[in-house]
Protein backbone atom coordinates (compact mmCIF):
# COMPACT_ATOMS: atom_id res chain seq x y z
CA UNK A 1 108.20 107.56 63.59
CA UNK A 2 108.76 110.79 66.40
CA UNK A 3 112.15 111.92 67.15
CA UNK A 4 111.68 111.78 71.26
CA UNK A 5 114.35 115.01 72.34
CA UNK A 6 116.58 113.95 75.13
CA UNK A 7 116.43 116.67 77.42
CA UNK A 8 117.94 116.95 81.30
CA UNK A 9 118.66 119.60 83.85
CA UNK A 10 122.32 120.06 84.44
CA UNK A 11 123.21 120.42 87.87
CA UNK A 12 126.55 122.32 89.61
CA UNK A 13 130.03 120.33 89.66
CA UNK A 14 130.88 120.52 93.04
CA UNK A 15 128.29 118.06 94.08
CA UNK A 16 129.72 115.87 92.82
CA UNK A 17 132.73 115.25 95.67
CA UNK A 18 129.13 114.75 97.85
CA UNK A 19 129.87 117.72 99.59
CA UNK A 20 126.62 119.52 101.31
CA UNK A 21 126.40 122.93 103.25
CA UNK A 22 124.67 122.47 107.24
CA UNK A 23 121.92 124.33 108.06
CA UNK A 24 121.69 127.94 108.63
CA UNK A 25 125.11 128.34 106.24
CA UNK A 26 125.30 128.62 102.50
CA UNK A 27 127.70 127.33 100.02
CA UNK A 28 129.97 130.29 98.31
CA UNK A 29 132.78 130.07 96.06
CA UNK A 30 136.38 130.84 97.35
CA UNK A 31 138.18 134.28 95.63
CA UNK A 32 141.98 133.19 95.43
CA UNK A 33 144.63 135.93 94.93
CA UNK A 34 145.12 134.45 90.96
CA UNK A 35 141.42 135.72 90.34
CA UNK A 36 141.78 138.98 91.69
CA UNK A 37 145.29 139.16 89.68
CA UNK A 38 143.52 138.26 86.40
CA UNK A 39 141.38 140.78 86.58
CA UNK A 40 142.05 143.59 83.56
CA UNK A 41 141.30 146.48 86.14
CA UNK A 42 141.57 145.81 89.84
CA UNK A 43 139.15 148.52 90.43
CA UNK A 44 136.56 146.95 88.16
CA UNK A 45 136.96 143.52 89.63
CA UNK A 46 133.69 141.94 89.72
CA UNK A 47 132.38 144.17 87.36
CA UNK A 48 131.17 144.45 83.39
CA UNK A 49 132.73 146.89 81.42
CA UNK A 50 131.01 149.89 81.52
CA UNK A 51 128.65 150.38 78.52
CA UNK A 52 127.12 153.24 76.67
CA UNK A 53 123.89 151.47 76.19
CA UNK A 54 121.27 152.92 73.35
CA UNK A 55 117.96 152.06 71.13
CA UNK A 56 117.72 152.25 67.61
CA UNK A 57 116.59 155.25 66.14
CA UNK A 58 112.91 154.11 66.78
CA UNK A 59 113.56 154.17 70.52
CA UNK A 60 111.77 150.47 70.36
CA UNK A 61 115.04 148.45 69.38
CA UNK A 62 116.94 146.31 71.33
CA UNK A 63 119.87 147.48 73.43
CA UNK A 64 122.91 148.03 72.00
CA UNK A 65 126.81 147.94 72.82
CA UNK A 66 128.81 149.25 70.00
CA UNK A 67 132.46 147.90 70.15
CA UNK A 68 132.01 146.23 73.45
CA UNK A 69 129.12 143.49 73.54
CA UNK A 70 127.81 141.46 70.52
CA UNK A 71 124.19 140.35 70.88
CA UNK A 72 121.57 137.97 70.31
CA UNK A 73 118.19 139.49 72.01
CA UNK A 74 114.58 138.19 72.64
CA UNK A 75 112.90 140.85 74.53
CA UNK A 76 109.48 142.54 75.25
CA UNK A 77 108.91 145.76 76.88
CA UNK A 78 106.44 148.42 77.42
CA UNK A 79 104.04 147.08 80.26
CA UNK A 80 105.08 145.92 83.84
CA UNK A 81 106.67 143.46 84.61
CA UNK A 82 107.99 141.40 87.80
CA UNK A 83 109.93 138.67 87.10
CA UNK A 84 110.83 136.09 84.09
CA UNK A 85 111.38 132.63 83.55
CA UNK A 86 113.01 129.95 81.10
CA UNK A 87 114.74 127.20 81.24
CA UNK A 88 118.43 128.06 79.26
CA UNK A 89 120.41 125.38 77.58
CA UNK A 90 123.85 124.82 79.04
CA UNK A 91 127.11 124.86 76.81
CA UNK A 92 130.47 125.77 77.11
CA UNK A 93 131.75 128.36 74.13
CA UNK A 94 135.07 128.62 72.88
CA UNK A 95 136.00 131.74 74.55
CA UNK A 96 139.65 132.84 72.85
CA UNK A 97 140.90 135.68 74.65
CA UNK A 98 141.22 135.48 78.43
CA UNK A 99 139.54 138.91 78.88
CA UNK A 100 135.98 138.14 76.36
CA UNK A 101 133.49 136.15 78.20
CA UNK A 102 130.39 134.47 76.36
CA UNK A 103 126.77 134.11 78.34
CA UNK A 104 123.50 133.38 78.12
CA UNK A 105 121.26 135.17 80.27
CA UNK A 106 117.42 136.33 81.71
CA UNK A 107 117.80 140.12 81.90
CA UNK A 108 115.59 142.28 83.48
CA UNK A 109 115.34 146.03 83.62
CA UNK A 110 113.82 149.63 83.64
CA UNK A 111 115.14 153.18 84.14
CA UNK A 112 116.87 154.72 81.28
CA UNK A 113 119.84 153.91 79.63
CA UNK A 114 122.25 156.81 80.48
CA UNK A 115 122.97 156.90 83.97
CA UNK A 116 120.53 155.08 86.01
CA UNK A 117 119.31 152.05 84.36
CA UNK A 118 118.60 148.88 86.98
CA UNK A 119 118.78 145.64 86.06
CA UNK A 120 118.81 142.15 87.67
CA UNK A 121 120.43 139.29 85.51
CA UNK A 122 120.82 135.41 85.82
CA UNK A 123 122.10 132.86 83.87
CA UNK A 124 125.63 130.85 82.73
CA UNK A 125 128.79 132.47 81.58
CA UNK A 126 132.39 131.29 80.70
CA UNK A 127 134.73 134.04 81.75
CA UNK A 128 138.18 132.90 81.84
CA UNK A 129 139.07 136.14 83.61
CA UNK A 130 136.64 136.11 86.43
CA UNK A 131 136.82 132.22 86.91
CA UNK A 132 140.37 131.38 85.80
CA UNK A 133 138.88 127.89 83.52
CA UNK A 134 136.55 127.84 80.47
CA UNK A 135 133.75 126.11 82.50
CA UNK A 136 130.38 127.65 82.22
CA UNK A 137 129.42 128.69 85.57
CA UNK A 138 126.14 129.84 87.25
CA UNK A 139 126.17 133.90 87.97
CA UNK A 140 124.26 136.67 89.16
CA UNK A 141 124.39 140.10 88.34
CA UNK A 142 122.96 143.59 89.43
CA UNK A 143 123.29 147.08 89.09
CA UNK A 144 121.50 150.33 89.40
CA UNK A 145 123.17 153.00 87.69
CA UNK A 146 124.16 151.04 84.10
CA UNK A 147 127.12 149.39 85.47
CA UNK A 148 128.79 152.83 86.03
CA UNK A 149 129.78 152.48 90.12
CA UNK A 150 127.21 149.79 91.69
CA UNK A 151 126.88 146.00 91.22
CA UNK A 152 128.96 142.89 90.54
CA UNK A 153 128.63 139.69 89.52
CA UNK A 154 127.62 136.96 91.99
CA UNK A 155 128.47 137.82 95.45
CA UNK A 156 131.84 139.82 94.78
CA UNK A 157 130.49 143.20 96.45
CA UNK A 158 127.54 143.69 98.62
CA UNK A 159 123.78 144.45 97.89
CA UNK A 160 122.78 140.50 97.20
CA UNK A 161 121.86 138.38 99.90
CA UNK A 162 121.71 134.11 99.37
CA UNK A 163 119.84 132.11 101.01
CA UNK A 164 120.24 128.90 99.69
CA UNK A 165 122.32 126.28 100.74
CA UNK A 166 122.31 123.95 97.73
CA UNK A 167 123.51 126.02 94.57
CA UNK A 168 126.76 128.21 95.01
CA UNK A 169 126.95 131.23 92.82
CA UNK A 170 130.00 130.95 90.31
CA UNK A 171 130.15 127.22 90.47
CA UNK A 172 130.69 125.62 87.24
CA UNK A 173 127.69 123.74 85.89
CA UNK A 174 128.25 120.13 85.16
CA UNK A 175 127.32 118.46 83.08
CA UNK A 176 127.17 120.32 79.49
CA UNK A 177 125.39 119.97 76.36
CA UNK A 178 127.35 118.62 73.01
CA UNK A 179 127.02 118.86 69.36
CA UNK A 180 124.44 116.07 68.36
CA UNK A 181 124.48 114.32 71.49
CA UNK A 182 122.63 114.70 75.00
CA UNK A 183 121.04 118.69 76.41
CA UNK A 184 121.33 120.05 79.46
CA UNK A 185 119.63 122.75 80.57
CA UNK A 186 119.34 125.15 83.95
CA UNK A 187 115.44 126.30 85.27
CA UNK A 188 116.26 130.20 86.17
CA UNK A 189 113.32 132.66 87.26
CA UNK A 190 113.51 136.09 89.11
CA UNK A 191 110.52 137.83 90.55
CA UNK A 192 109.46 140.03 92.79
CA UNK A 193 109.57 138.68 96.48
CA UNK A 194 107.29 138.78 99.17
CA UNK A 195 109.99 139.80 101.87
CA UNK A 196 108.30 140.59 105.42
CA UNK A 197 108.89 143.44 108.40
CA UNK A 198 108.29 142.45 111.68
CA UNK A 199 105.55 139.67 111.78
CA UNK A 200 104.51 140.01 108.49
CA UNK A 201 101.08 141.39 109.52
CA UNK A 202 100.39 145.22 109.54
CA UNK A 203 100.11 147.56 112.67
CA UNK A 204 96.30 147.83 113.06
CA UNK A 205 95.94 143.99 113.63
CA UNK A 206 98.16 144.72 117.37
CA UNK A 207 99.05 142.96 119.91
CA UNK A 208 99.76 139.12 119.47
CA UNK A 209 99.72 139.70 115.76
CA UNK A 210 101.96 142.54 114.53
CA UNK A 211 105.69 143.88 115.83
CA UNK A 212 106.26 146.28 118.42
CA UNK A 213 108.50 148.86 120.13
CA UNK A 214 107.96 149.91 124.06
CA UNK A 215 108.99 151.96 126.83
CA UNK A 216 110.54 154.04 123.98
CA UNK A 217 112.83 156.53 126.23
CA UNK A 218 115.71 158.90 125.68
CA UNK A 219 118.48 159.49 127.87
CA UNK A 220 119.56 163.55 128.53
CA UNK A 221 122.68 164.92 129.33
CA UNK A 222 122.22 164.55 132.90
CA UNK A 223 121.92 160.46 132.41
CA UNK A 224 117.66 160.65 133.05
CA UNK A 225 115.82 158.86 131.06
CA UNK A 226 112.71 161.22 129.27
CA UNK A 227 109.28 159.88 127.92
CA UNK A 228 109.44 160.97 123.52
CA UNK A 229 107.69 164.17 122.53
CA UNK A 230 107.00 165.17 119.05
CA UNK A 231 107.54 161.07 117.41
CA UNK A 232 107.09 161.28 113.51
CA UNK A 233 105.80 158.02 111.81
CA UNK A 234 107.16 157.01 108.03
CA UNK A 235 105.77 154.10 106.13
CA UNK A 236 107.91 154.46 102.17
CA UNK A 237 104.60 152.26 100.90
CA UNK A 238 101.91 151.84 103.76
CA UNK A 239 100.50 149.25 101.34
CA UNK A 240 103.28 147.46 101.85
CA UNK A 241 104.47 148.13 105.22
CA UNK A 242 103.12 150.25 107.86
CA UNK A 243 103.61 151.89 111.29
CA UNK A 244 101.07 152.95 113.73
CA UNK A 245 102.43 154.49 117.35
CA UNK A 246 100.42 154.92 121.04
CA UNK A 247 101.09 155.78 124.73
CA UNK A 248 99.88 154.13 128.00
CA UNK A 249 100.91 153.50 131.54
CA UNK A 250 102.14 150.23 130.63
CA UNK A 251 104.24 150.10 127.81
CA UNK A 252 104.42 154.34 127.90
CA UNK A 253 105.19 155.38 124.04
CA UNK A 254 104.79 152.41 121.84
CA UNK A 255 104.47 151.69 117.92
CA UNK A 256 103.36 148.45 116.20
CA UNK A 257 105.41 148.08 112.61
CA UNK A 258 105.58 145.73 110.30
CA UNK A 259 103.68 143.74 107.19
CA UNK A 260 103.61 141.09 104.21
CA UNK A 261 105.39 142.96 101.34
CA UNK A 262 103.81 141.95 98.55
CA UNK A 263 99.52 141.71 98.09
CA UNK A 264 96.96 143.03 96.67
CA UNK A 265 97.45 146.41 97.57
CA UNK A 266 101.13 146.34 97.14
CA UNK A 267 101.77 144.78 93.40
């Protein structure tokens, strides 16, 4: 006979009350006054320690946190990547002092590990300093500088943007996986998006197609409006995005802007 592995996806608690978020509005988890007073450093609420991250002596190694973090890493490296994706079995850890948390995360990241490192990370954590309970709960995290001044976990600071309505960041994940009985797990992936400008389409298709700017004017000091002399164009990644700019009796100084992000020409 087969052993058949029981298997679910866990899902977030708060659905269960039936509650839903309307259109055009996502769902986001309250900060009370007793999570900001938990917190170890008010300045650093929100945040990770900061840690000196390093390689082993090889330089091929996985990261590591002396004193601070304990880990258990799978990781690959040395080519390009955009994105990962597993599926990441939910439990909740005995976590025994109120300022340790215990997670399981994807990770993603490049620069170098002194001052600018970047990385994007999603997964579950217990954190009964962040959350107040031992729950494991959904999070996010960023950063572009190795946790030194920018990013926070979920949406405690700016710089990440949600969009959808059905899973709140922070909300404890229900239900859990236990010891020789039924798993639970979450589907996470990150990748690179294909966010658009304008239309989405790129200057050269025009009119009908791609964004546009007209009648650009400025105003003097006399209150008279004045037709633009000497306009600079600047497309970061062309590839990407671009910007193209003309004049005519109609629409006088004009530019068309915009494109798809992501294709073939911008990986």
């Amino acid at each position: 006979t087969s052993e058949t592995e029981e298997i679910a996806e866990s899902f977030q608690q708060w659905h269960d009350s039936g509650e839903s978020c309307p259109e055009g509005t996502v769902p986001i988890r309250r900060t009370t006054e007793k999570d900001v007073l938990r917190a170890n450093k008010l300045r650093r609420f929100g945040k990770k320690p900061i840690r000196h991250l390093r390689r082993d002596s090889s330089g091929n190694g996985p990261l590591t946190t002396p004193q601070l973090l304990q880990h258990a890493v799978v990781f690959v490296n040395g080519d390009q990547y955009y994105g990962a994706k597993a599926n990441i079995n939910v439990w909740a850890p005995k976590v025994t002092d109120p300022y340790e948390f215990s997670l399981s995360q994807i990770w993603v990241i490049s620069g170098s590990f002194e001052n600018d490192l970047n990385t994007i990370e999603a997964g579950w954590q217990v954190s009964p300093e962040l959350y107040g309970d031992s729950y494991p709960r959904f999070f996010t995290y960023w950063t572009t500088d190795a946790y030194q001044a920018t990013g926070c976990y979920n949406l405690l600071c700016s710089g990440f943007v949600q969009t959808n309505n059905k899973i709140a960041i922070g909300a404890a994940i229900s239900p859990r996986s236990s010891y020789r009985g039924r798993q639970f797990d979450i589907g996470l992936m990150v990748w690179k998006t294909y966010t658009q400008m304008g239309s989405g389409h790129f200057a050269d298709e025009g009119f009908g197609k791609s964004s546009y700017f007209r009648n650009l004017q400025t105003v003097d000091w006399d209150n008279n409006l004045l037709p633009l002399n000497n306009l600079h164009l600047l497309a970061d990644h062309s590839n990407c995005y671009d910007i193209r700019q003309g004049r005519n009796g109609v629409w006088g100084t004009y530019f068309y802007y915009g494109g798809p992000g992501r294709n073939i020409r911008c990986p």
